[in-house]
Protein backbone atom coordinates (compact mmCIF):
# COMPACT_ATOMS: atom_id res chain seq x y z
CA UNK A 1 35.63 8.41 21.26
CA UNK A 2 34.04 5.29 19.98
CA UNK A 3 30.75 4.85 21.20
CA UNK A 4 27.56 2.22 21.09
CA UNK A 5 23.45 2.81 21.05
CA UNK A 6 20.40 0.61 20.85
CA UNK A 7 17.87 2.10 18.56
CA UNK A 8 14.10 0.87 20.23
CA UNK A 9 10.61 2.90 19.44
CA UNK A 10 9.13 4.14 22.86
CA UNK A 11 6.05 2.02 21.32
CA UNK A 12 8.08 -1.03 21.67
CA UNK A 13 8.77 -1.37 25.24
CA UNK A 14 7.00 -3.79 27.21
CA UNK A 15 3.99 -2.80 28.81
CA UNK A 16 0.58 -4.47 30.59
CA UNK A 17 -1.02 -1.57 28.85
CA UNK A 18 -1.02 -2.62 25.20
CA UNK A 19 1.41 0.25 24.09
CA UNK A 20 5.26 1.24 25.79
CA UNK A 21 4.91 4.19 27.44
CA UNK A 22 7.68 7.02 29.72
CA UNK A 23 6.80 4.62 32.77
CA UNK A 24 8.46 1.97 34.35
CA UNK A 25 9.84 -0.03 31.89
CA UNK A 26 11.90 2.68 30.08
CA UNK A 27 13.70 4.02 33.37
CA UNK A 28 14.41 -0.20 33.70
CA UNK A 29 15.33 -0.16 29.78
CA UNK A 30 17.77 3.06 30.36
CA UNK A 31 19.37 0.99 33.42
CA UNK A 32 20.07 -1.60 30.76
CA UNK A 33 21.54 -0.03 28.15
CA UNK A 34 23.86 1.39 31.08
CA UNK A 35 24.74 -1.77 32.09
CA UNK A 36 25.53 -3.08 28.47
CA UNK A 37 28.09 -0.21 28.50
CA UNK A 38 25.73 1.93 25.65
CA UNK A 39 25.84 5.32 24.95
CA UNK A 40 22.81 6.38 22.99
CA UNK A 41 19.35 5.74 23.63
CA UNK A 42 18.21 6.22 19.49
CA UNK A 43 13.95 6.54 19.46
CA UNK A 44 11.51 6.75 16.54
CA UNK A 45 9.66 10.19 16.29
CA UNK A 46 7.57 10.85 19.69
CA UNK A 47 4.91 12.82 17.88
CA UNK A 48 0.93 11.85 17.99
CA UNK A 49 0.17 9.66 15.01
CA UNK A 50 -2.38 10.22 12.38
CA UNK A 51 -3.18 8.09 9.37
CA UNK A 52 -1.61 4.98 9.36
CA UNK A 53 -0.25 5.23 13.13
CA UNK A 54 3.08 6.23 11.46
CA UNK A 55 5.54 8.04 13.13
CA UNK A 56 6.52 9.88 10.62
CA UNK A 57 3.25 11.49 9.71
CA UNK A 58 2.00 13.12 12.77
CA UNK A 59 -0.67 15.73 13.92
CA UNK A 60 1.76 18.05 14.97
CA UNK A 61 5.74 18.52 14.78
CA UNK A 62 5.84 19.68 18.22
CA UNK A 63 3.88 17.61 20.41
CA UNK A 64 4.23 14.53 21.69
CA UNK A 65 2.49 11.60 21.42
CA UNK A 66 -0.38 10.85 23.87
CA UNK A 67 -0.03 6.84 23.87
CA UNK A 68 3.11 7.01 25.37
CA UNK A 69 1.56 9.20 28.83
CA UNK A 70 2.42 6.37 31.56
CA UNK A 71 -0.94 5.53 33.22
CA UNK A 72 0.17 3.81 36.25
CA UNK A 73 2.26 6.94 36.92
CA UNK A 74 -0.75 8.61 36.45
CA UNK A 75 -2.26 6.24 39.05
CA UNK A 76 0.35 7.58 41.46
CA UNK A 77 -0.58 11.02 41.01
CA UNK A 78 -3.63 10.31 42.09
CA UNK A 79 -5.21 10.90 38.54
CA UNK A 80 -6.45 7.81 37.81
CA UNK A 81 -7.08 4.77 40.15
CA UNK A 82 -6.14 1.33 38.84
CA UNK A 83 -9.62 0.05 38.31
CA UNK A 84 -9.45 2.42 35.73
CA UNK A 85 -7.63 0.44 33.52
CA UNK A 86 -6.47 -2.68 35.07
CA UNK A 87 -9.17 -4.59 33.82
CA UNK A 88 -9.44 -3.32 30.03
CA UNK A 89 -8.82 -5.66 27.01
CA UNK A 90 -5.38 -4.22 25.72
CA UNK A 91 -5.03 -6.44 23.04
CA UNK A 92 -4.61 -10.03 22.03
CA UNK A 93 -1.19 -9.95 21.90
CA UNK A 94 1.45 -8.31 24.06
CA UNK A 95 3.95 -8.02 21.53
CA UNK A 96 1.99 -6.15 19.12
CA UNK A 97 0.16 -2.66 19.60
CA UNK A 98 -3.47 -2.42 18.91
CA UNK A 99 -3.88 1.11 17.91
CA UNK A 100 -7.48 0.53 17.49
CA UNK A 101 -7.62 -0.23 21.28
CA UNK A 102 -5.23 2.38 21.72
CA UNK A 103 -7.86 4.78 20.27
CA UNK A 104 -10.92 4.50 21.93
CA UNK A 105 -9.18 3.19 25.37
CA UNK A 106 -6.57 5.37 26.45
CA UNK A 107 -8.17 8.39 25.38
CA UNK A 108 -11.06 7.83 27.36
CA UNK A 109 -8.87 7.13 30.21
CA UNK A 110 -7.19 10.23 29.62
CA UNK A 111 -10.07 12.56 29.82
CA UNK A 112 -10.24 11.44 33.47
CA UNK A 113 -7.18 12.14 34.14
CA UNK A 114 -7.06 15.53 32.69
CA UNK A 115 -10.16 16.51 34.83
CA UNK A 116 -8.27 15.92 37.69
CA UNK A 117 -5.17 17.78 36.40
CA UNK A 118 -6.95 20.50 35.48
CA UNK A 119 -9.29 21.14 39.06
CA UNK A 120 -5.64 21.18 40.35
CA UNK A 121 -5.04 24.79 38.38
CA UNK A 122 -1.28 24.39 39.27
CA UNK A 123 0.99 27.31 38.32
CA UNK A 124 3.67 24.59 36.88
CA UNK A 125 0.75 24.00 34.32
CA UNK A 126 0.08 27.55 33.79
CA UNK A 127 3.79 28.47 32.95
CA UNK A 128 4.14 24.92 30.69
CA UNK A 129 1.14 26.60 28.76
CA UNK A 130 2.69 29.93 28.57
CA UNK A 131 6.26 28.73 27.77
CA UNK A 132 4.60 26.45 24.66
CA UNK A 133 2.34 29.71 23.57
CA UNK A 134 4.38 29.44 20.06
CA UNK A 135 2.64 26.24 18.91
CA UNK A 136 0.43 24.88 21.93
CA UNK A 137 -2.94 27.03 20.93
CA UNK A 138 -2.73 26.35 17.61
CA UNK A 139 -2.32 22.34 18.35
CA UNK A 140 -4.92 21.96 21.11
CA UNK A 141 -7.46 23.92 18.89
CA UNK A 142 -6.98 21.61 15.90
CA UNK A 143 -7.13 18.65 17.78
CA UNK A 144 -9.98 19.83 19.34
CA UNK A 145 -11.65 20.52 15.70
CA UNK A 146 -10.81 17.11 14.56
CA UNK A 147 -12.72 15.74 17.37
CA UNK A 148 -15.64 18.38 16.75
CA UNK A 149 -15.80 17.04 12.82
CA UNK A 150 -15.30 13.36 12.82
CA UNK A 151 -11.52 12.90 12.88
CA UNK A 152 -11.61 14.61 9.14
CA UNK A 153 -8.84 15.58 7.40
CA UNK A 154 -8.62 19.58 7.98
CA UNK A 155 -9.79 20.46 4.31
CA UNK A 156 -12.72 18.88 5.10
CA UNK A 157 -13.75 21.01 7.22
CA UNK A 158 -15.65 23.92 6.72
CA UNK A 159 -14.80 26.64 4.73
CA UNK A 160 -14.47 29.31 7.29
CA UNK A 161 -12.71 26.93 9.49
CA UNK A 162 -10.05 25.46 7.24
CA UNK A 163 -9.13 28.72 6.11
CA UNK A 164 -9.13 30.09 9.64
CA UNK A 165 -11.57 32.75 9.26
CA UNK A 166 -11.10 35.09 12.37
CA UNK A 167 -14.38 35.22 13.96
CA UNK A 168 -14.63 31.70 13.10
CA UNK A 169 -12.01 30.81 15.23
CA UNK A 170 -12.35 32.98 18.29
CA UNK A 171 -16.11 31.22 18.32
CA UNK A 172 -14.68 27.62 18.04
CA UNK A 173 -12.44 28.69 21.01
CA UNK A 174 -15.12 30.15 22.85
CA UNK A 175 -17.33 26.84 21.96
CA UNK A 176 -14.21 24.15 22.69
CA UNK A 177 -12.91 25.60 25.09
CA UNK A 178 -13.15 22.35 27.53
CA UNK A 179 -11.54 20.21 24.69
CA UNK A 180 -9.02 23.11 23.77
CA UNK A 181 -7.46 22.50 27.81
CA UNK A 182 -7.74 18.68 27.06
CA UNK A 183 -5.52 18.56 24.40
CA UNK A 184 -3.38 21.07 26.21
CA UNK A 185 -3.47 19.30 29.05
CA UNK A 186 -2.51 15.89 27.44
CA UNK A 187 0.77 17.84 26.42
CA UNK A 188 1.56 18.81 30.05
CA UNK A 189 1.34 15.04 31.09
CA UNK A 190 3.78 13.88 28.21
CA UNK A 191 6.31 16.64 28.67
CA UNK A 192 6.45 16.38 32.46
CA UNK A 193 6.84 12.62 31.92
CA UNK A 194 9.31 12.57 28.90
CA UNK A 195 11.70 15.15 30.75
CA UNK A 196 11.84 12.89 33.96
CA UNK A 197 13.21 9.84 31.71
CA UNK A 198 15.44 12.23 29.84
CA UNK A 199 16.96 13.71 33.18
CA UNK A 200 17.44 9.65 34.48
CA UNK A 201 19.29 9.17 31.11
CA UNK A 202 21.68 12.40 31.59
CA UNK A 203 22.38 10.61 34.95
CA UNK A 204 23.11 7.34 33.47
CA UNK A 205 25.48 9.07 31.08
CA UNK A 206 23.24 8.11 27.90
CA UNK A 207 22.53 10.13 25.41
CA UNK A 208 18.67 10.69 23.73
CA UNK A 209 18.60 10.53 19.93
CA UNK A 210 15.98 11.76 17.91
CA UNK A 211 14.41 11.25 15.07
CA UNK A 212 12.58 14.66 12.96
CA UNK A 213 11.17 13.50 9.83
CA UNK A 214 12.02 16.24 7.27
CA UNK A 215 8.51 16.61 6.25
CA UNK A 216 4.82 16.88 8.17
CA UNK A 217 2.05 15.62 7.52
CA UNK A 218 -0.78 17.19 5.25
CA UNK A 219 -3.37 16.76 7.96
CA UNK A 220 -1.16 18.21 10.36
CA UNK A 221 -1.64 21.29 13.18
CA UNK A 222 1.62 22.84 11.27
CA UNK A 223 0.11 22.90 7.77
CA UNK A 224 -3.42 23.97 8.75
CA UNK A 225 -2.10 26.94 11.12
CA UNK A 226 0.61 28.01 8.47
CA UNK A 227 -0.29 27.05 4.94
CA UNK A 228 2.15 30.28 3.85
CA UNK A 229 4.93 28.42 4.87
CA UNK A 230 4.40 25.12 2.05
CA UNK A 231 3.61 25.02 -2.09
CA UNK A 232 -0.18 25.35 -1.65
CA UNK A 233 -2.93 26.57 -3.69
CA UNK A 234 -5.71 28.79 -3.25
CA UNK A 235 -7.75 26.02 -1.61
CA UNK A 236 -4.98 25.22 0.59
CA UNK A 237 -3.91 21.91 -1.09
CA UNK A 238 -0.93 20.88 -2.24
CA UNK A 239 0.20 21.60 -5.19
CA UNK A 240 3.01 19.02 -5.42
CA UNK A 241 3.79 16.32 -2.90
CA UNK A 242 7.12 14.06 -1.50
CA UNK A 243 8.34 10.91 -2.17
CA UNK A 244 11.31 9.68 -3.65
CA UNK A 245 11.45 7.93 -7.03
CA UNK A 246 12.01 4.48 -7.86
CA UNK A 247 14.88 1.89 -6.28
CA UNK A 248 15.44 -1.29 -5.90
CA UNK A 249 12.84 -2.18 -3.31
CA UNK A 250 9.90 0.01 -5.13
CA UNK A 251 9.27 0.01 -8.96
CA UNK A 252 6.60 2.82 -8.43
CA UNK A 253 9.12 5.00 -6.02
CA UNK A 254 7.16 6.05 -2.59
CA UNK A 255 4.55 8.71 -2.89
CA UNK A 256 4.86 9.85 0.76
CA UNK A 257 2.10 12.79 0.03
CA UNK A 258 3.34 15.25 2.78
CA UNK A 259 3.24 18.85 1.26
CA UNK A 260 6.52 20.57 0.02
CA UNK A 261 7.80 23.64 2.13
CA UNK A 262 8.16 26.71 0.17
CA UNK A 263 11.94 26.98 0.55
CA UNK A 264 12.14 30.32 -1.05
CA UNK A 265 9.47 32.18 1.62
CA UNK A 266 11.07 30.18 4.50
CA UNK A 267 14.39 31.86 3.36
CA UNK A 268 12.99 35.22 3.60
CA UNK A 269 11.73 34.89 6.78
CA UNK A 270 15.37 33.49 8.01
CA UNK A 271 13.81 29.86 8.20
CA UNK A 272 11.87 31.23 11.59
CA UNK A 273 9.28 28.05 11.04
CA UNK A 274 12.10 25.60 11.14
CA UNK A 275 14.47 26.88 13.45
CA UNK A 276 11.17 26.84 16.52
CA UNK A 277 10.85 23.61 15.08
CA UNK A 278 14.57 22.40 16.05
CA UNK A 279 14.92 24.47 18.94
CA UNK A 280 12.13 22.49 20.46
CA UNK A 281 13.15 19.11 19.26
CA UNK A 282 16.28 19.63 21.14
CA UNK A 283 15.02 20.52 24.63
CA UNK A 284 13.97 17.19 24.55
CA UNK A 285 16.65 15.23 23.07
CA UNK A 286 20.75 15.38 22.91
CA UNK A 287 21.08 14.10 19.66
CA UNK A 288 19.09 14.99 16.61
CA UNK A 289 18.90 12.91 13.48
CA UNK A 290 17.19 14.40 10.39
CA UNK A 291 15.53 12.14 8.17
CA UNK A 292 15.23 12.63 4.38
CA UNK A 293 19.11 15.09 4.66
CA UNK A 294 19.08 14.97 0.93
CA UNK A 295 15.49 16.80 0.72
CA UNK A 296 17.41 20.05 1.79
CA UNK A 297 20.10 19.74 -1.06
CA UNK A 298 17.27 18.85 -3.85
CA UNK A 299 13.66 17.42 -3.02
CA UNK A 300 11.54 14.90 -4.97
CA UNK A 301 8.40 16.55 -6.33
CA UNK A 302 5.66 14.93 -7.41
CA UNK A 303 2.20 16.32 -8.76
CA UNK A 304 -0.39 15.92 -6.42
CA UNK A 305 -2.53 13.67 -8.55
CA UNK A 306 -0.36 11.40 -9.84
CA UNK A 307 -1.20 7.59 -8.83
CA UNK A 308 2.54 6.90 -7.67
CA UNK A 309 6.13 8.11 -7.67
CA UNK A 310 7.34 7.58 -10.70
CA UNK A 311 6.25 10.95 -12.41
CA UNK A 312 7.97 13.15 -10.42
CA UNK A 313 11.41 15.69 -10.39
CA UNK A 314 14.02 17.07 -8.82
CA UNK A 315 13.97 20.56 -7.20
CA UNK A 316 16.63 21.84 -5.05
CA UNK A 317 16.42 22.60 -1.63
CA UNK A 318 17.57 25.66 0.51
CA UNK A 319 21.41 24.28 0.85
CA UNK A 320 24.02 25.06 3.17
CA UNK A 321 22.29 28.29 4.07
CA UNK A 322 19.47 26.41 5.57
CA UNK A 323 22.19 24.67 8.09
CA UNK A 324 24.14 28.20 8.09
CA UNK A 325 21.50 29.92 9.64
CA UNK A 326 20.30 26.88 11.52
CA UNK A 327 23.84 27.41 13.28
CA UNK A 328 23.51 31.15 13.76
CA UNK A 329 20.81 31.22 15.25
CA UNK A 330 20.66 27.41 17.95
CA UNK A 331 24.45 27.27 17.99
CA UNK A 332 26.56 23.97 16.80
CA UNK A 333 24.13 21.23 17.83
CA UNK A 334 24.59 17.80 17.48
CA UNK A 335 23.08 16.64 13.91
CA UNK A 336 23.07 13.23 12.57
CA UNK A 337 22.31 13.11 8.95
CA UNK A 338 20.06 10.75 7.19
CA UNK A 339 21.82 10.52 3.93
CA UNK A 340 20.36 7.18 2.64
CA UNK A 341 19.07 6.86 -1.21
CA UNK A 342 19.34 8.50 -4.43
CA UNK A 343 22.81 10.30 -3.05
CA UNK A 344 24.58 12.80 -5.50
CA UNK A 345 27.53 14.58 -5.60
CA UNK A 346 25.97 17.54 -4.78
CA UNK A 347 24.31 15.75 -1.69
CA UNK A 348 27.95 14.72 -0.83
CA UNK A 349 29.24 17.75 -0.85
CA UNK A 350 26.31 19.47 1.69
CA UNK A 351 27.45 16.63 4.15
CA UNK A 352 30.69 17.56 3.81
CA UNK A 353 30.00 21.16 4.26
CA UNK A 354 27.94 20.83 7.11
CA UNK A 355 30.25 18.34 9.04
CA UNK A 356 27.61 16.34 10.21
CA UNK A 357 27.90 12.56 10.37
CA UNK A 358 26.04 10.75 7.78
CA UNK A 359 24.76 7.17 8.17
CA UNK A 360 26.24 3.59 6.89
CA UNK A 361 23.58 0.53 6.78
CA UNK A 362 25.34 -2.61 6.68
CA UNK A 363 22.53 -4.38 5.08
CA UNK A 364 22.93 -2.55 1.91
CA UNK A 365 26.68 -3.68 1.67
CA UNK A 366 25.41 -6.57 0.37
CA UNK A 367 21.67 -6.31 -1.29
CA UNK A 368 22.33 -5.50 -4.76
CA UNK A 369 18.51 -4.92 -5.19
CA UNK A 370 19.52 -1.27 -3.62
CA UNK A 371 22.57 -0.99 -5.18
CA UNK A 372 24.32 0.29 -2.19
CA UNK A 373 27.83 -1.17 -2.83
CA UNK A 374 30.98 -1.43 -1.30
CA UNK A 375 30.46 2.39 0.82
CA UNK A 376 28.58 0.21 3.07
CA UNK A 377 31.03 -2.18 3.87
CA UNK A 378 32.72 -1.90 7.22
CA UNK A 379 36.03 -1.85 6.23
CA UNK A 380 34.92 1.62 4.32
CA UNK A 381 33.48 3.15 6.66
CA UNK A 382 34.98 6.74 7.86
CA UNK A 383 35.62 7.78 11.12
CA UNK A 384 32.38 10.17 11.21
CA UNK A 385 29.07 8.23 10.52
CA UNK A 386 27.00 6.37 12.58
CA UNK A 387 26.85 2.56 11.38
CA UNK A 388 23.54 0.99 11.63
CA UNK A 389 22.60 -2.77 10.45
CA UNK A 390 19.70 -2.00 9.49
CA UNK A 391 16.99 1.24 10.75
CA UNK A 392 13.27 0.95 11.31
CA UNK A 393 12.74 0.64 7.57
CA UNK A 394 15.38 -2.50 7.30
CA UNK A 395 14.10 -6.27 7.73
CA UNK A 396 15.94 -7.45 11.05
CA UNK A 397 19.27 -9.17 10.38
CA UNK A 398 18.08 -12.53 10.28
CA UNK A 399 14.41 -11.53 8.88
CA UNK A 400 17.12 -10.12 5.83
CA UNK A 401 19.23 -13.08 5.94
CA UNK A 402 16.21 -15.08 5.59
CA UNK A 403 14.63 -13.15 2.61
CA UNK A 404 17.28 -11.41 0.60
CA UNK A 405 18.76 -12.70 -2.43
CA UNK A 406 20.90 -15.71 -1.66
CA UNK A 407 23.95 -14.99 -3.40
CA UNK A 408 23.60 -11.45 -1.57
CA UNK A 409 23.64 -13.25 1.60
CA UNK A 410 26.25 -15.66 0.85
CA UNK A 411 28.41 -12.25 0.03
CA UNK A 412 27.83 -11.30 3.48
CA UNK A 413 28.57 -14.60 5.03
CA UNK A 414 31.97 -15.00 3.30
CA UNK A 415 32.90 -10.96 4.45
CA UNK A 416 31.50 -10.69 7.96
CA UNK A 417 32.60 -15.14 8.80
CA UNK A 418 29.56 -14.89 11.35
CA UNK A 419 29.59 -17.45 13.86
CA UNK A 420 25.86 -19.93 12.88
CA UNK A 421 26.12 -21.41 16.55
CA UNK A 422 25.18 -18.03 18.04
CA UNK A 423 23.22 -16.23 15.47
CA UNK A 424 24.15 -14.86 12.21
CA UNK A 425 22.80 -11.57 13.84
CA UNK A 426 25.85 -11.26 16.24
CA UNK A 427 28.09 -11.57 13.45
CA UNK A 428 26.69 -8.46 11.70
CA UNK A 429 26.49 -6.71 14.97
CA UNK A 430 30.47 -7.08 15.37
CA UNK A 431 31.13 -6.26 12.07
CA UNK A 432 29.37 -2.01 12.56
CA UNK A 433 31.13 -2.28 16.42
CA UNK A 434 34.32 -3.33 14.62
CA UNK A 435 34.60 -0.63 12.09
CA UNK A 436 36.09 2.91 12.23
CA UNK A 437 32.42 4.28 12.58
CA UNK A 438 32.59 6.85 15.75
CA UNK A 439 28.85 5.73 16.39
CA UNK A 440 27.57 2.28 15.79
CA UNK A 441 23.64 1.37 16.74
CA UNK A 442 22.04 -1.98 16.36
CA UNK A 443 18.14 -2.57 16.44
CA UNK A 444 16.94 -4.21 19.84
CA UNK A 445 15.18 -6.71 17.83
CA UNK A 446 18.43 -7.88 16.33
CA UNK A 447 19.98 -8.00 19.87
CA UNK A 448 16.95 -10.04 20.36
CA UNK A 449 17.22 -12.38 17.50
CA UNK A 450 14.65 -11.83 15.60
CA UNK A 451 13.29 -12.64 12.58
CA UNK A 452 10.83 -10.60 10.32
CA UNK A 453 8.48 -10.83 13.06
CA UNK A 454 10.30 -8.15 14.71
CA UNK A 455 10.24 -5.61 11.77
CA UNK A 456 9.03 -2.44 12.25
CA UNK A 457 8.25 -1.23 9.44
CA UNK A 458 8.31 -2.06 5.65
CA UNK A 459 8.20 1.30 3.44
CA UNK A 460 5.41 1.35 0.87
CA UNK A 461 2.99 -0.82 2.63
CA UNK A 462 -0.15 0.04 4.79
CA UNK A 463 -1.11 -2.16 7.69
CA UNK A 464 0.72 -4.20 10.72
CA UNK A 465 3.73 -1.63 10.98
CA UNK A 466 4.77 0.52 13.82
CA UNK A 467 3.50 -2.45 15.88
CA UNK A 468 6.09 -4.73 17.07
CA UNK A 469 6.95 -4.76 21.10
CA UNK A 470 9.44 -5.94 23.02
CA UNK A 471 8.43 -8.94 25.53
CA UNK A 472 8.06 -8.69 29.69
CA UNK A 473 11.20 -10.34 30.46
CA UNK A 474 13.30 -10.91 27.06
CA UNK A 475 16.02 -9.03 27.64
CA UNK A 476 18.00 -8.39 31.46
CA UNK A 477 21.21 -8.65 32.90
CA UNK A 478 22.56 -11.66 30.97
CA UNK A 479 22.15 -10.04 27.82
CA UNK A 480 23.14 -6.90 29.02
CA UNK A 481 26.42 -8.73 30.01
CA UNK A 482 26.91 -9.94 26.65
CA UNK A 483 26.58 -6.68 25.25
CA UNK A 484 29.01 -5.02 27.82
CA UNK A 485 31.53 -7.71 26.72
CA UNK A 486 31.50 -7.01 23.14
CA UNK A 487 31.27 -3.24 23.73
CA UNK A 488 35.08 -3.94 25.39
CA UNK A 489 36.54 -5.86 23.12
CA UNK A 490 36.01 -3.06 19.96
CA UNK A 491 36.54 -0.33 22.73
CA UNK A 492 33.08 1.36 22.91
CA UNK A 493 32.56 1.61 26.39
């Protein structure tokens, strides 16, 4: 069946409280994608952020992310009272996210409310604790060690620490143990809240897609607790890093810096690492889609002192087996593959094998500084994909119309004949709902209009990203009406 989504970062919604949160104004967001007849709810990763307050480098790749604990639903529960919070300085503008604000504010708020939670001593606490034993400890006690040393990168820290010395450890959870059932505590909140909005969504008939970044994050609760499991040395650094090598958009390629897994030990152990990892993701969501897909066919390496990307090689991945055992051991799950840049045959032919739809970005139909090409045109599209405009790291439709090359986006005028009285962006909308693709999802900031303001990201770059949030009142049952009309006429309801 030929279905329609509306990919928007839980970050993004609108809010009072300078960050979108599992509150109010998603349940109201999930009644109106149901209204505009869409299928799929697509969200950035839900993880805590570290450096950068990107997504896609987080503390942990099981938690989730503290920001987006609702505080007035917290109010409700009687853990926090609205004087708490109701008179804070959020930010100077309410459709950007301060994460400084975010950091000292709702954290402090937070340790209130997890006093409360925890005089309660519920038993629904006790068995979340016990049911998340795999990775929970592990997490709370980092986070708890990061607070403890200055928010320092882990291999910073002392000696005995960093290499998890046992005595050294049992005494830090003897010593923390009041910030160890803080952190812990944190997770209850955003687990209790985040499966409330996913059981409203099973009821609206939406789907929840999410987004695992192949890679974590050096300074990362997964890396310090199981250094075996990546390519590190003796001191428990890296010995190469990611990235991916030069294109279009980068000269230098993008030196991502997140340690490479040791694909070869992870294959003797039957992948155990990875498969808790995507068991977990998909309590939580009904979709999955894997960033990076070509990493696990052949991964960019790149020495961990080198200055940018453009020293780096090739190394191949685990392969099918990785998705073989994946299978045997989680069952057929539902996998979208992101199998954007440098693509090879040999990439090709994984996809193929693993059956999993890949992904088709409109946007680089037409931008010959990518090279994309014709694949990305609608008309090629196959049957199993998912058809995007553009994703997170994409310029909105009219922030690209606006900047790309102008013979690239006269090539896109003449293919997709958008109508300029209502928006060049609707034009490129109706040319992904139009095509063959079984899945087509647009960014809410294109349903929106927007221009570059709205863009959430721009790969390569430090500073203002991961900000961008949608406005009290700019989108309700007019637009949602528009939507449901278009999702009709190309049959996607």
């Amino acid at each position: 069946m030929r279905k329609a989504g509306v990919l928007m970062s839980i970050s993004s919604l609108p809010s009072k409280w300078g960050i979108g949160s599992l509150g109010k104004a998603a349940f109201e967001f999930l009644d109106f994608l149901h209204e505009a007849g869409q299928s799929y709810w697509q969200v950035l990763p839900i993880g805590p952020t570290g450096y950068g307050d990107s997504p896609y480098q987080s503390f942990s790749a099981f938690a989730g992310n503290p920001y987006f604990i609702d505080i007035d639903e917290l109010s409700r529960e009687g853990l926090l009272v609205p004087s708490d919070y109701e008179n804070i300085n959020w930010g100077e503008d309410p459709g950007r996210v301060d994460y400084g604000i975010m950091y000292v504010e709702r954290f402090r708020l937070l340790r209130k409310a997890i006093e409360k939670l925890l005089e309660r001593k519920s038993e629904e606490l006790e068995a979340f604790f016990e049911n998340e034993a795999d990775w929970l400890p592990d997490y709370a006690l980092f986070m708890a060690f990061k607070d403890r040393y200055g928010g320092k990168p882990w291999h910073e820290w002392p000696s005995e620490i960093k290499k998890r010395k046992k005595e050294a450890i049992e005494k830090g959870r003897a010593e923390l143990k009041a910030d160890i059932a803080f952190w812990a505590g944190l997770q209850y909140l955003f687990f209790i809240q985040w499966q409330r909005l996913h059981d409203r969504a099973g009821e609206l008939g939406i789907s929840i897609i999410g987004d695992i970044p192949i890679y974590v994050a050096e300074d990362s609760a997964d890396v310090w607790a199981h250094p075996e499991q990546f390519q590190m040395d003796e001191e428990l650094r890296p010995v190469k890093v990611a990235g991916c090598p030069p294109d279009g958009f980068s000269e230098k390629g993008q030196l991502w810096g997140n340690p490479l897994f040791d694909w070869e030990r992870m294959k003797n152990d039957g992948y155990d690492w990875w498969i808790k990892r995507i068991g977990h993701q998909l309590r939580y969501y009904d979709v999955l889609r894997i960033d990076h897909f070509r990493g696990f066919e052949s991964y960019y390496a790149i020495d961990r002192v080198s200055m940018d990307a453009r020293s780096g090689n090739w190394e191949k991945g685990p392969g099918l087996d990785f998705f073989k055992r994946l299978e045997e051991s989680l069952g057929k799950k539902a996998i979208i593959a992101e199998d954007l840049g440098f693509i090879t045959p040999e990439v090709q032919k994984l996809l193929s094998d693993t059956g999993f739809p890949g992904m088709k970005v409109l946007q680089f139909a037409f931008d010959s500084r990518d090279g994309g090409g014709r694949m990305y045109q609608p008309h090629n599209y196959p049957r199993n994909c998912v058809a995007y405009v553009g994703t997170h790291d994409n310029d909105t439709a009219l922030g690209w119309t606006s900047t790309a090359i102008p013979a690239d986006v006269e090539l896109a005028r003449e293919y997709i004949h958008p109508d300029r009285a209502e928006g060049e962006n609707w034009g490129m909308m109706r040319a992904i709902w139009a095509s063959h693709a079984g899945l087509a999802i647009v960014q809410m900031q294109d349903l929106l209009g927007l221009g570059p303001e709205g863009r959430m990201n721009t790969p390569s770059t430090l500073g203002g990203n991961w900000t961008w949030r949608a406005l009290p009142g700019s989108y309700g049952p007019e637009l949602a009406e528009r939507i449901y009309r278009q999702m009709y006429i190309y049959e996607r309801l």
